[in-house]
PDB file of N, CA and C in Angstrom:
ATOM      1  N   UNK A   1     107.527 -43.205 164.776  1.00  0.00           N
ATOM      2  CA  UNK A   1     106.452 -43.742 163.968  1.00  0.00           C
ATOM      3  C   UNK A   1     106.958 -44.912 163.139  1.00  0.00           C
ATOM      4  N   UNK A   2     106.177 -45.712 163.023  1.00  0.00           N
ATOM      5  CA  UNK A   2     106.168 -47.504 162.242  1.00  0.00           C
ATOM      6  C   UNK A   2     106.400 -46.651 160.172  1.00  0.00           C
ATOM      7  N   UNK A   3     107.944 -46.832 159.660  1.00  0.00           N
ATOM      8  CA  UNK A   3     107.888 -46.180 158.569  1.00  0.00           C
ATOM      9  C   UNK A   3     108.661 -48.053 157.723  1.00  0.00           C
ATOM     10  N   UNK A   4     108.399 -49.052 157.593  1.00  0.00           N
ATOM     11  CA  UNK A   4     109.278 -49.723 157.146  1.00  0.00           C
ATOM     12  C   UNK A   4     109.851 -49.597 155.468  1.00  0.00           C
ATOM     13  N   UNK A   5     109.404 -48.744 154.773  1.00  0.00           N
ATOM     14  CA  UNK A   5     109.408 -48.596 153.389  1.00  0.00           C
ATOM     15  C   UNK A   5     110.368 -47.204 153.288  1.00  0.00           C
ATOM     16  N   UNK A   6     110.643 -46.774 154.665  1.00  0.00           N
ATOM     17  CA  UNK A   6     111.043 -45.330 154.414  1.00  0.00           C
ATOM     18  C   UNK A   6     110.777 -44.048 153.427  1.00  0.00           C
ATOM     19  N   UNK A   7     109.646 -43.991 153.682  1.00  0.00           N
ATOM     20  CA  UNK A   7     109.013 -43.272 152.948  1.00  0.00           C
ATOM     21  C   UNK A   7     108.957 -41.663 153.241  1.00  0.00           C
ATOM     22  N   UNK A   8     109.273 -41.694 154.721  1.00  0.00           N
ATOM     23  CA  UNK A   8     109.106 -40.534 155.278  1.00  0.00           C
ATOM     24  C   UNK A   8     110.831 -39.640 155.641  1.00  0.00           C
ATOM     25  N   UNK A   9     112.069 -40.753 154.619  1.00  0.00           N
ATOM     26  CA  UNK A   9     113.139 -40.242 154.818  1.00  0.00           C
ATOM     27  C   UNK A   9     113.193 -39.149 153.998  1.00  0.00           C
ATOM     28  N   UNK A  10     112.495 -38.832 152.792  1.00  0.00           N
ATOM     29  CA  UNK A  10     112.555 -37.534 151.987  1.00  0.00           C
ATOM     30  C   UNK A  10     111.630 -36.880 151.601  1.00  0.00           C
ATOM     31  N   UNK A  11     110.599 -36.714 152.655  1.00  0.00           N
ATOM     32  CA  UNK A  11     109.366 -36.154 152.781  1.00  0.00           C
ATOM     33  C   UNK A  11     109.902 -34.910 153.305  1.00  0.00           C
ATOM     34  N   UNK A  12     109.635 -33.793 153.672  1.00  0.00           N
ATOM     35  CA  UNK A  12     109.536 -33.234 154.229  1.00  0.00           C
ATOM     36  C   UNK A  12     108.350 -32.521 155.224  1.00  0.00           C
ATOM     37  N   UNK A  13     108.047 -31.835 155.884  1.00  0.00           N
ATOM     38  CA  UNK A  13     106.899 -31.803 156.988  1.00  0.00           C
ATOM     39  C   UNK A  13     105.923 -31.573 156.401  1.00  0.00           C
ATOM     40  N   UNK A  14     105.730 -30.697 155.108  1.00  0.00           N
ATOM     41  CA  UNK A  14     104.486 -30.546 154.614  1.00  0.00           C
ATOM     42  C   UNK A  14     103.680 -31.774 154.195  1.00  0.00           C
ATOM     43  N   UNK A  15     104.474 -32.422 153.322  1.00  0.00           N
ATOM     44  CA  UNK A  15     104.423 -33.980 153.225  1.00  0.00           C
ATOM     45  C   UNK A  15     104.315 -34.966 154.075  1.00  0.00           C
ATOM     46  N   UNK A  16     104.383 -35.177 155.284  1.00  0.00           N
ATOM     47  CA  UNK A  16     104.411 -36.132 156.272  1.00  0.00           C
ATOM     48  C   UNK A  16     102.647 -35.626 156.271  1.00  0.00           C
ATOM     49  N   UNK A  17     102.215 -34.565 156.824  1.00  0.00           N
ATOM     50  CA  UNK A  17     101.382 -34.195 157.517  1.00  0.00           C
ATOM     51  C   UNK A  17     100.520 -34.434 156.151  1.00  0.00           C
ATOM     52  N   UNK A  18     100.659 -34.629 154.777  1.00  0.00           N
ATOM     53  CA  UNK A  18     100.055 -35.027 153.726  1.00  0.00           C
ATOM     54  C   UNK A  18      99.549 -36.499 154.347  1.00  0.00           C
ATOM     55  N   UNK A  19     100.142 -37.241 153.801  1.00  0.00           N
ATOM     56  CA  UNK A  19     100.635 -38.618 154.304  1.00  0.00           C
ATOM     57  C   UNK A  19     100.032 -39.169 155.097  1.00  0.00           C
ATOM     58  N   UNK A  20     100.132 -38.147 156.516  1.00  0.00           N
ATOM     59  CA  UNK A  20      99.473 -38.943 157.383  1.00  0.00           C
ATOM     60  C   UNK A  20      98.029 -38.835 157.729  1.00  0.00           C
ATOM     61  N   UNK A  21      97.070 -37.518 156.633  1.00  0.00           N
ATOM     62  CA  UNK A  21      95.769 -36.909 156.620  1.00  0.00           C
ATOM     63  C   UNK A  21      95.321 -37.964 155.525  1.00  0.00           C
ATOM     64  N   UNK A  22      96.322 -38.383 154.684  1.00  0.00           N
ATOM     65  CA  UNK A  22      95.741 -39.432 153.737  1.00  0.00           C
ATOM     66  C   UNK A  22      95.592 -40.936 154.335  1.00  0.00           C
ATOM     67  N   UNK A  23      96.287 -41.521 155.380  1.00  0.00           N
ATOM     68  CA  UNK A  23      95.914 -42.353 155.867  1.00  0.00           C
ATOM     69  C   UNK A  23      95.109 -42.153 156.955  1.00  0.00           C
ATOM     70  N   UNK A  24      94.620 -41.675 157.735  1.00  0.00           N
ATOM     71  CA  UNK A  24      93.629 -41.569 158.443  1.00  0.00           C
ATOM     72  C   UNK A  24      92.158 -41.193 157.538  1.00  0.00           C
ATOM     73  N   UNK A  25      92.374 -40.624 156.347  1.00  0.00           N
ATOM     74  CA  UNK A  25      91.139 -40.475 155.478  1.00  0.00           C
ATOM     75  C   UNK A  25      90.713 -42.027 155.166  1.00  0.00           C
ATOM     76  N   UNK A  26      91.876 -42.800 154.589  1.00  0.00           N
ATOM     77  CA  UNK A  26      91.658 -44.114 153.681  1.00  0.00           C
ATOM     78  C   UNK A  26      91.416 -44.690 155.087  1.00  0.00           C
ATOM     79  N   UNK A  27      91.736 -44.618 156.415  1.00  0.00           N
ATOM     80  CA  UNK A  27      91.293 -45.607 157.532  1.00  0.00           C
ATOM     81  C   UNK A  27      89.972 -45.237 157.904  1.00  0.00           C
ATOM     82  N   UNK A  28      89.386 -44.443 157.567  1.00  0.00           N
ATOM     83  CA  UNK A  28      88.061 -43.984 157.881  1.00  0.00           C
ATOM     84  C   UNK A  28      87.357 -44.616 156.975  1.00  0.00           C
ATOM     85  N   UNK A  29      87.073 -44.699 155.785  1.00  0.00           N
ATOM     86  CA  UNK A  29      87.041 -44.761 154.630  1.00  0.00           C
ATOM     87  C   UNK A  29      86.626 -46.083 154.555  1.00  0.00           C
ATOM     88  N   UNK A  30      87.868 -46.438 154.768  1.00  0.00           N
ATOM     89  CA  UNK A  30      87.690 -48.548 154.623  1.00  0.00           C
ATOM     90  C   UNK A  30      86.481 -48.982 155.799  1.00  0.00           C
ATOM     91  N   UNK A  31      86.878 -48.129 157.550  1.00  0.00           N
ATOM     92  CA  UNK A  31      85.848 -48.661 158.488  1.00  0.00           C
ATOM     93  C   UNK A  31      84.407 -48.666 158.067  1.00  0.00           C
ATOM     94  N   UNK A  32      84.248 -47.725 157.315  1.00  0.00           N
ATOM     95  CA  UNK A  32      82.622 -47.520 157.263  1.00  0.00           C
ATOM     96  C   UNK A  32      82.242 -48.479 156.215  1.00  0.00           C
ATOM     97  N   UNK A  33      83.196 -48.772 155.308  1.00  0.00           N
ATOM     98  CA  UNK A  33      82.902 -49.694 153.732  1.00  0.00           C
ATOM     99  C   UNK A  33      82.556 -51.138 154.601  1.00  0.00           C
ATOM    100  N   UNK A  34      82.838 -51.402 155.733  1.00  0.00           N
ATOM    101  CA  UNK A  34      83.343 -52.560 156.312  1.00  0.00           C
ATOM    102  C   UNK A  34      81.623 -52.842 156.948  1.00  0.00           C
ATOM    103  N   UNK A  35      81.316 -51.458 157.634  1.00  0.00           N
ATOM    104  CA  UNK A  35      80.383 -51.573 158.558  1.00  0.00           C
ATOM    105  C   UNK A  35      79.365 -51.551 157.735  1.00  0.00           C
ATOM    106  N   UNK A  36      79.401 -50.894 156.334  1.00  0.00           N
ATOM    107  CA  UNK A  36      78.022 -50.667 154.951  1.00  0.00           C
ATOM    108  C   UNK A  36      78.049 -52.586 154.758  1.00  0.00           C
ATOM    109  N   UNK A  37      78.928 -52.903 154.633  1.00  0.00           N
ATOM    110  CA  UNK A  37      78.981 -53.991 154.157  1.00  0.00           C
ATOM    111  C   UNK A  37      78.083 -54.895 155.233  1.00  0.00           C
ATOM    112  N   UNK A  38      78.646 -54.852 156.573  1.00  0.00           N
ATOM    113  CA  UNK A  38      77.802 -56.240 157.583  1.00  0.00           C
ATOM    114  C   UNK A  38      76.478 -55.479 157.679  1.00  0.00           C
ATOM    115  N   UNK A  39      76.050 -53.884 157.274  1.00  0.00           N
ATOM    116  CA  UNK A  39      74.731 -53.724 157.979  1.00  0.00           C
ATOM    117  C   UNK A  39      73.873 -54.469 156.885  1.00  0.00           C
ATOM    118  N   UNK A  40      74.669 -54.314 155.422  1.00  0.00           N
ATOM    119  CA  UNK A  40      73.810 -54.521 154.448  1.00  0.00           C
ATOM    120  C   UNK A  40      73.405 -56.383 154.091  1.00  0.00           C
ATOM    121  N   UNK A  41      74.216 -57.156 154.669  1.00  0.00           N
ATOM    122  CA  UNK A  41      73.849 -58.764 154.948  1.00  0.00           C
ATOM    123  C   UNK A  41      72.769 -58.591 156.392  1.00  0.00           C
ATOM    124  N   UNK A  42      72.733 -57.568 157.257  1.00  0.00           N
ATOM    125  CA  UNK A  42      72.333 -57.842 158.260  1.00  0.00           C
ATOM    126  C   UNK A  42      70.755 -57.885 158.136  1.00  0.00           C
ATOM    127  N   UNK A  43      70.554 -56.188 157.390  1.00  0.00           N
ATOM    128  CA  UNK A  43      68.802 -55.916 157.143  1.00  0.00           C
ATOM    129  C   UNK A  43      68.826 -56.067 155.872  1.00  0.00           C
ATOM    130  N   UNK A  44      69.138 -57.498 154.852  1.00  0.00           N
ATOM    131  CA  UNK A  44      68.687 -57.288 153.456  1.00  0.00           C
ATOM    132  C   UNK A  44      67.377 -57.660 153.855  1.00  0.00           C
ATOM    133  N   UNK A  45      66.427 -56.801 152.960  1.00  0.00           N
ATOM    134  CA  UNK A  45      64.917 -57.006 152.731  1.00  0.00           C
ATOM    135  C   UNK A  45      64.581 -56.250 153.927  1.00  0.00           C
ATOM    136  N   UNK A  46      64.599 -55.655 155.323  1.00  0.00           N
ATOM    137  CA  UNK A  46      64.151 -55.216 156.129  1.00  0.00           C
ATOM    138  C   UNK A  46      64.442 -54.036 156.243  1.00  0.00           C
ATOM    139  N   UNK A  47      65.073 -53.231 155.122  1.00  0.00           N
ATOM    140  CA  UNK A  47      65.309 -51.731 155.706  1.00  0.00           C
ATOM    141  C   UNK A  47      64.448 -50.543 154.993  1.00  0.00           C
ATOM    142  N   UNK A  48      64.160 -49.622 155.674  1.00  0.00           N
ATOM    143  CA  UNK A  48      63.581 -48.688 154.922  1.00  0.00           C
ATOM    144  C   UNK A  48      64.354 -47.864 153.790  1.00  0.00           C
ATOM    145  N   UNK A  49      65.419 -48.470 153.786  1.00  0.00           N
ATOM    146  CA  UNK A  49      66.272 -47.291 152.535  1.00  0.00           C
ATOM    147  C   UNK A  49      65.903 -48.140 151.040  1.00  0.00           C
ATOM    148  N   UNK A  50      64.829 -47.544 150.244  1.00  0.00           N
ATOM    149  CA  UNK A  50      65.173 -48.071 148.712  1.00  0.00           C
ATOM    150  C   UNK A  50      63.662 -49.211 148.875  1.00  0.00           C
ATOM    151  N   UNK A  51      63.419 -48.682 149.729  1.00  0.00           N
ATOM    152  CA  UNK A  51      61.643 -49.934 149.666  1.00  0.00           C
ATOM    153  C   UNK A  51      61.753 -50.996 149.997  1.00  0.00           C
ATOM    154  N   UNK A  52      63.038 -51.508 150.479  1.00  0.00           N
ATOM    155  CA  UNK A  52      63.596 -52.514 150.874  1.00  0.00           C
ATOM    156  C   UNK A  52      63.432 -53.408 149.628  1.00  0.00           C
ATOM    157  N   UNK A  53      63.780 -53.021 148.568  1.00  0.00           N
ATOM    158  CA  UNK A  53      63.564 -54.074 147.041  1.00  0.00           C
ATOM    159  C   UNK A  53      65.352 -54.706 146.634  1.00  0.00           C
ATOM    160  N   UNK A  54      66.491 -54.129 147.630  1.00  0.00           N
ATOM    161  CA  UNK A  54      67.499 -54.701 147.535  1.00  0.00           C
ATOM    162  C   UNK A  54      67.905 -55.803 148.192  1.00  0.00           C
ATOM    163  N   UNK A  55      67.746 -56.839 147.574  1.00  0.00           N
ATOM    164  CA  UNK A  55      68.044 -58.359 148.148  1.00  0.00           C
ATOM    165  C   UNK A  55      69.241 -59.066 147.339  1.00  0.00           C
ATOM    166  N   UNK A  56      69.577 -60.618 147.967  1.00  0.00           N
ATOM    167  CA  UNK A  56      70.938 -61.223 148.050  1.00  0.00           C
ATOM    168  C   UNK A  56      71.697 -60.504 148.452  1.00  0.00           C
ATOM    169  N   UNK A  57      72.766 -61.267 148.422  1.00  0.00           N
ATOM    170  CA  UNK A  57      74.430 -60.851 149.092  1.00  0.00           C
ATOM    171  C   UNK A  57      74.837 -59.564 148.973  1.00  0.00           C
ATOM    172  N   UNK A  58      75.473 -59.100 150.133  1.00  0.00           N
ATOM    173  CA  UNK A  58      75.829 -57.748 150.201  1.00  0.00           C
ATOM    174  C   UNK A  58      76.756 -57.367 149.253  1.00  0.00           C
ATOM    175  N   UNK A  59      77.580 -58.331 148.480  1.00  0.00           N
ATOM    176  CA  UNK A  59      78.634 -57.890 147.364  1.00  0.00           C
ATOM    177  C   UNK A  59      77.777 -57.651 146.055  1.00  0.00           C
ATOM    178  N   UNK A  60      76.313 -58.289 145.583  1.00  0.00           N
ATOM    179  CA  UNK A  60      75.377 -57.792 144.831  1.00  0.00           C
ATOM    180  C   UNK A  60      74.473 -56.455 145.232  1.00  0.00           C
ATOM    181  N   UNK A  61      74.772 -55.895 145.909  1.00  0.00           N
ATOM    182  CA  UNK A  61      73.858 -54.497 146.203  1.00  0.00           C
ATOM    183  C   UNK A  61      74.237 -53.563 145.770  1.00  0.00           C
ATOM    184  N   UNK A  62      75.376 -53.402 145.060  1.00  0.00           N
ATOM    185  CA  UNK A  62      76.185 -52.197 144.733  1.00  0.00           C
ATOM    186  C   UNK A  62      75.168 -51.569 143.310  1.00  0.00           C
ATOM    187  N   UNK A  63      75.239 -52.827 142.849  1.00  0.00           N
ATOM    188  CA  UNK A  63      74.173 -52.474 141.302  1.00  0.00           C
ATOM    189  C   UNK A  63      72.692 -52.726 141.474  1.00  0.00           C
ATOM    190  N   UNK A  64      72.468 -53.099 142.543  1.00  0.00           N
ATOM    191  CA  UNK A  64      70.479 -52.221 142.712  1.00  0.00           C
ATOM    192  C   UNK A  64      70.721 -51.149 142.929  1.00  0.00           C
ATOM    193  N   UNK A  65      71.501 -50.628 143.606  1.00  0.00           N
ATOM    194  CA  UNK A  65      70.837 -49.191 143.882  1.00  0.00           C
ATOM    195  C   UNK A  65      70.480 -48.328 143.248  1.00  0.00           C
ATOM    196  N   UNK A  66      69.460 -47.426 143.322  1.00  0.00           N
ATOM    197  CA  UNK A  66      69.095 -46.834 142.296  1.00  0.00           C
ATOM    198  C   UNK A  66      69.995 -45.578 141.820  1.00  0.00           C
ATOM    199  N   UNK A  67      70.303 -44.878 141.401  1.00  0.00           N
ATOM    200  CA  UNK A  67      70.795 -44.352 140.288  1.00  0.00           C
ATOM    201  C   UNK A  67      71.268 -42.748 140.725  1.00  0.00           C
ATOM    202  N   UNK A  68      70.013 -42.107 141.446  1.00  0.00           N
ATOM    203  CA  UNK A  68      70.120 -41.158 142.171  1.00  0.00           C
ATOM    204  C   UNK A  68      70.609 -40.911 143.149  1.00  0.00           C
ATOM    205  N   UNK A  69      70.470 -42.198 144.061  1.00  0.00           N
ATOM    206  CA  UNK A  69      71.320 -42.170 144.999  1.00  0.00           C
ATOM    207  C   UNK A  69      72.688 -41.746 145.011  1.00  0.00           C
ATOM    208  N   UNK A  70      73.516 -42.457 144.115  1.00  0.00           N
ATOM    209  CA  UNK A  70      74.962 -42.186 143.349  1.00  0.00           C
ATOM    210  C   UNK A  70      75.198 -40.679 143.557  1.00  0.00           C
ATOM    211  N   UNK A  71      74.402 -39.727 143.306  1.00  0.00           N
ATOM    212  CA  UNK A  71      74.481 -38.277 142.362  1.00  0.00           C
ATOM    213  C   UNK A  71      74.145 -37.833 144.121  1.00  0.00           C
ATOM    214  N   UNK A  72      73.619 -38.271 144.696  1.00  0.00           N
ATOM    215  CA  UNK A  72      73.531 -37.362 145.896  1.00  0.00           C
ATOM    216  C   UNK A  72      75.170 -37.586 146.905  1.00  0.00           C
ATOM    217  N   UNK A  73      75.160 -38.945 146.985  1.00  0.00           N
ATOM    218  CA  UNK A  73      75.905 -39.599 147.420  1.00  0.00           C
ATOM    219  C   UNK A  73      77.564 -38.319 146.876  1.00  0.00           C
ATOM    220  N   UNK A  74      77.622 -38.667 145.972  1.00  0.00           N
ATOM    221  CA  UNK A  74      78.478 -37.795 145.137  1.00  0.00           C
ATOM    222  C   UNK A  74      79.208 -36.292 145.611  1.00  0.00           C
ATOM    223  N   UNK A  75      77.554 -35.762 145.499  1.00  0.00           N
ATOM    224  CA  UNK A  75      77.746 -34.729 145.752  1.00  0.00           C
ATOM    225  C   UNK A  75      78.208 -34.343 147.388  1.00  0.00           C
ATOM    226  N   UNK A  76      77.588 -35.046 148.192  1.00  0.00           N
ATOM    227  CA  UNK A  76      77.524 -35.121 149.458  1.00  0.00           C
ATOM    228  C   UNK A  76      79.482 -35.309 149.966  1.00  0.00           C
ATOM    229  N   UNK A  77      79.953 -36.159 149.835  1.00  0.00           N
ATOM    230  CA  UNK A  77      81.208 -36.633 149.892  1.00  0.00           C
ATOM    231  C   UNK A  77      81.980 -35.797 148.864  1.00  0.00           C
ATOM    232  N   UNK A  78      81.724 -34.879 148.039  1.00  0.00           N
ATOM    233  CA  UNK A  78      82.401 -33.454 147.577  1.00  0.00           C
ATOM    234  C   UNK A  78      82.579 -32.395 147.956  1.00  0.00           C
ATOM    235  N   UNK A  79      81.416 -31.996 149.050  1.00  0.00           N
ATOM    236  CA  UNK A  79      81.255 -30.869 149.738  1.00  0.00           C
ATOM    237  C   UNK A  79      82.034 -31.282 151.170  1.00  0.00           C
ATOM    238  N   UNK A  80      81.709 -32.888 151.597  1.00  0.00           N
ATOM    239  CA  UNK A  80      82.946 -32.869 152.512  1.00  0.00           C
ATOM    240  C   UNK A  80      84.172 -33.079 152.095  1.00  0.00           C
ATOM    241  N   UNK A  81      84.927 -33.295 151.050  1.00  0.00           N
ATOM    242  CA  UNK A  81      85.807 -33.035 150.777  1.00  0.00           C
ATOM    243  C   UNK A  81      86.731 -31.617 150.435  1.00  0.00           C
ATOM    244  N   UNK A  82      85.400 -30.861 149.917  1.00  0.00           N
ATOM    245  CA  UNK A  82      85.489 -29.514 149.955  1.00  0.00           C
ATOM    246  C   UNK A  82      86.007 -28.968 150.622  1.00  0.00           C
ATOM    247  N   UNK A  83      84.872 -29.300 152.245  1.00  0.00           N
ATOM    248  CA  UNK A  83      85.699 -28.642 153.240  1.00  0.00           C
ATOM    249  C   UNK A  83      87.042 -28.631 153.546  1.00  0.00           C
ATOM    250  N   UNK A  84      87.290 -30.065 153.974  1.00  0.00           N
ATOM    251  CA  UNK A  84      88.314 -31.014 154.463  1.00  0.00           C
ATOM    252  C   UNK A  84      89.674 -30.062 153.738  1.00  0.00           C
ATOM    253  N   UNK A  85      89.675 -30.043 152.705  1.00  0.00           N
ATOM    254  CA  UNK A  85      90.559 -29.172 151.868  1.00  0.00           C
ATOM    255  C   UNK A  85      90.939 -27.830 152.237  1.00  0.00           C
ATOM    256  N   UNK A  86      89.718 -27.259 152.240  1.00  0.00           N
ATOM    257  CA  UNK A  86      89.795 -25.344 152.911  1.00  0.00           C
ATOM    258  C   UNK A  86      90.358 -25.445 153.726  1.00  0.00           C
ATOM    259  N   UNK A  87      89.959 -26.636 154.822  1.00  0.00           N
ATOM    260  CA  UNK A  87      90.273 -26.326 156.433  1.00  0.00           C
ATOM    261  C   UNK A  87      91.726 -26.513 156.311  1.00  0.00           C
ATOM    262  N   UNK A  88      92.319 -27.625 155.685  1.00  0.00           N
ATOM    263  CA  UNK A  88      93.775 -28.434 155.542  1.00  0.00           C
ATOM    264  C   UNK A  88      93.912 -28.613 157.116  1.00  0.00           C
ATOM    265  N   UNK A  89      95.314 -28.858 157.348  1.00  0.00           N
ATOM    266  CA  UNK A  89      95.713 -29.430 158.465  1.00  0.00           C
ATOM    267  C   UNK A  89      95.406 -28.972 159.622  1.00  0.00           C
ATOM    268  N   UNK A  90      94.866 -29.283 161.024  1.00  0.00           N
ATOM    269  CA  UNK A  90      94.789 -28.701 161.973  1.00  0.00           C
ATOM    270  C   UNK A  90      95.626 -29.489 163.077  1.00  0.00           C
ATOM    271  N   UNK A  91      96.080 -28.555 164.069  1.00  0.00           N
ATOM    272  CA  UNK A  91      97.166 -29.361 165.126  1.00  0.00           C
ATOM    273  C   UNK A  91      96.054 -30.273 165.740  1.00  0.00           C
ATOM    274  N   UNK A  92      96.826 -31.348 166.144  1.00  0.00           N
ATOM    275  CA  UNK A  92      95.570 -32.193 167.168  1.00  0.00           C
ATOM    276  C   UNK A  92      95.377 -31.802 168.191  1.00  0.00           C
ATOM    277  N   UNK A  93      95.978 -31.001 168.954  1.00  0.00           N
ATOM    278  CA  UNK A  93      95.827 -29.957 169.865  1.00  0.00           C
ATOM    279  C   UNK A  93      94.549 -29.118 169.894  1.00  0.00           C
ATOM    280  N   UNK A  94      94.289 -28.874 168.629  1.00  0.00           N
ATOM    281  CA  UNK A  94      93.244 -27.903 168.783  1.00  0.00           C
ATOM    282  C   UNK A  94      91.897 -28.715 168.069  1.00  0.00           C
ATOM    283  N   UNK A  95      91.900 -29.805 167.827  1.00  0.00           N
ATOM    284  CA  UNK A  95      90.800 -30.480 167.463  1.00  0.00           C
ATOM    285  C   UNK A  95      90.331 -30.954 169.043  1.00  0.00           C
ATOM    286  N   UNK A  96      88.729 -30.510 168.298  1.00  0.00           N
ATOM    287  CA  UNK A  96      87.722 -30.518 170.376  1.00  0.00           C
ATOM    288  C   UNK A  96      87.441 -31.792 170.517  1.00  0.00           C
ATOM    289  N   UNK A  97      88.119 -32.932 170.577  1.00  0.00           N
ATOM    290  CA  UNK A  97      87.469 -34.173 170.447  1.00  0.00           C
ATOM    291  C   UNK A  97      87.127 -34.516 172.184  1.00  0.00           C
ATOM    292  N   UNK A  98      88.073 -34.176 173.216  1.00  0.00           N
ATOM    293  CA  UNK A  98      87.953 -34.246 174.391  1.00  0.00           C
ATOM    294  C   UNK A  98      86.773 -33.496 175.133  1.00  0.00           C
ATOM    295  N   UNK A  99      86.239 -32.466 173.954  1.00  0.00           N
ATOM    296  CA  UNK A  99      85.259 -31.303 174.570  1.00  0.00           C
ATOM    297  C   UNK A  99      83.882 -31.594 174.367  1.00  0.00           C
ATOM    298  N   UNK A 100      82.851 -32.383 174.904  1.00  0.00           N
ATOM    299  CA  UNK A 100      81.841 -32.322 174.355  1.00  0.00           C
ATOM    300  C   UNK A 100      81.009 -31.104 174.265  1.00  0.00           C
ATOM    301  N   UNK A 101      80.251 -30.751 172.865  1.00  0.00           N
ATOM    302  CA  UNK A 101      79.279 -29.880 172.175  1.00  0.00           C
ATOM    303  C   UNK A 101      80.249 -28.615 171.474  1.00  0.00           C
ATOM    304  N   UNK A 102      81.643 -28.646 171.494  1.00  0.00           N
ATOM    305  CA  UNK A 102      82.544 -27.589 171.335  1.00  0.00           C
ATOM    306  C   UNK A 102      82.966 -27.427 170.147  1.00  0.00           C
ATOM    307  N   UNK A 103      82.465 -27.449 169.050  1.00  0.00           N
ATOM    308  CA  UNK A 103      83.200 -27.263 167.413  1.00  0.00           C
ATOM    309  C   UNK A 103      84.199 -25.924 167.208  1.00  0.00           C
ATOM    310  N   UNK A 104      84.903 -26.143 166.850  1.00  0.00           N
ATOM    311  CA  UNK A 104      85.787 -24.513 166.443  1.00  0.00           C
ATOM    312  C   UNK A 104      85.844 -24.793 165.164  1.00  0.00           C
TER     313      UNK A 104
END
C-alpha cells in the first residue's frame, strides 16, 4: 500500500483497519459533496426540493436552505453513523457487493 508519510509504521492492525475505514468514509464523503455541488449549478431554479426558491451559485445555497432540513439531514447521517459503528469492520470478503439483492 502507497504509505509516503509512514504512518502505518506504528499503527498496529486495529489501527490500519481504523485508517483505512476513515479514508474510504472521507472518499465517499467528498464524491457526493462534489456531485451535490454540479447537481446544484445544474437544476438551480428547476428542482422540486425547497419550491425551487434556491437560486445563484451553487457555493451560495448552503445558506437558503431552510433550517429543517439541517435537523433531518443531521439526524439522518447519525443513525448512519450509528450503524456504521455497531457494525465496525467487516472483511471485504464478506461484503455482498458482487451479489446482487444479497445484504447480510
Amino acid at each position: 500500500f502507497f504509505d509516503p508519510l509512514g504512518f502505518a509504521e506504528k499503527a498496529d492492525e486495529n489501527t490500519m483497519k481504523r485508517y483505512r475505514e476513515a479514508e474510504l468514509t472521507h472518499g465517499r464523503v467528498s464524491m457526493l459533496a462534489v456531485i451535490g455541488f454540479l447537481v446544484g449549478e445544474k437544476v438551480e431554479g428547476s428542482s422540486f426540493l425547497f419550491d425551487a426558491s434556491i437560486k445563484g451559485p451553487a457555493i451560495s445555497h448552503l445558506g437558503q436552505v431552510p433550517e429543517g432540513f439541517w435537523a433531518i439531514l443531521l439526524i439522518a447521517i447519525g443513525a448512519t453513523e450509528q450503524f456504521r459503528a455497531e457494525k465496525g469492520w467487516v472483511d471485504p470478503s464478506e461484503v455482498p457487493v458482487d451479489q446482487p439483492g444479497l445484504l447480510k
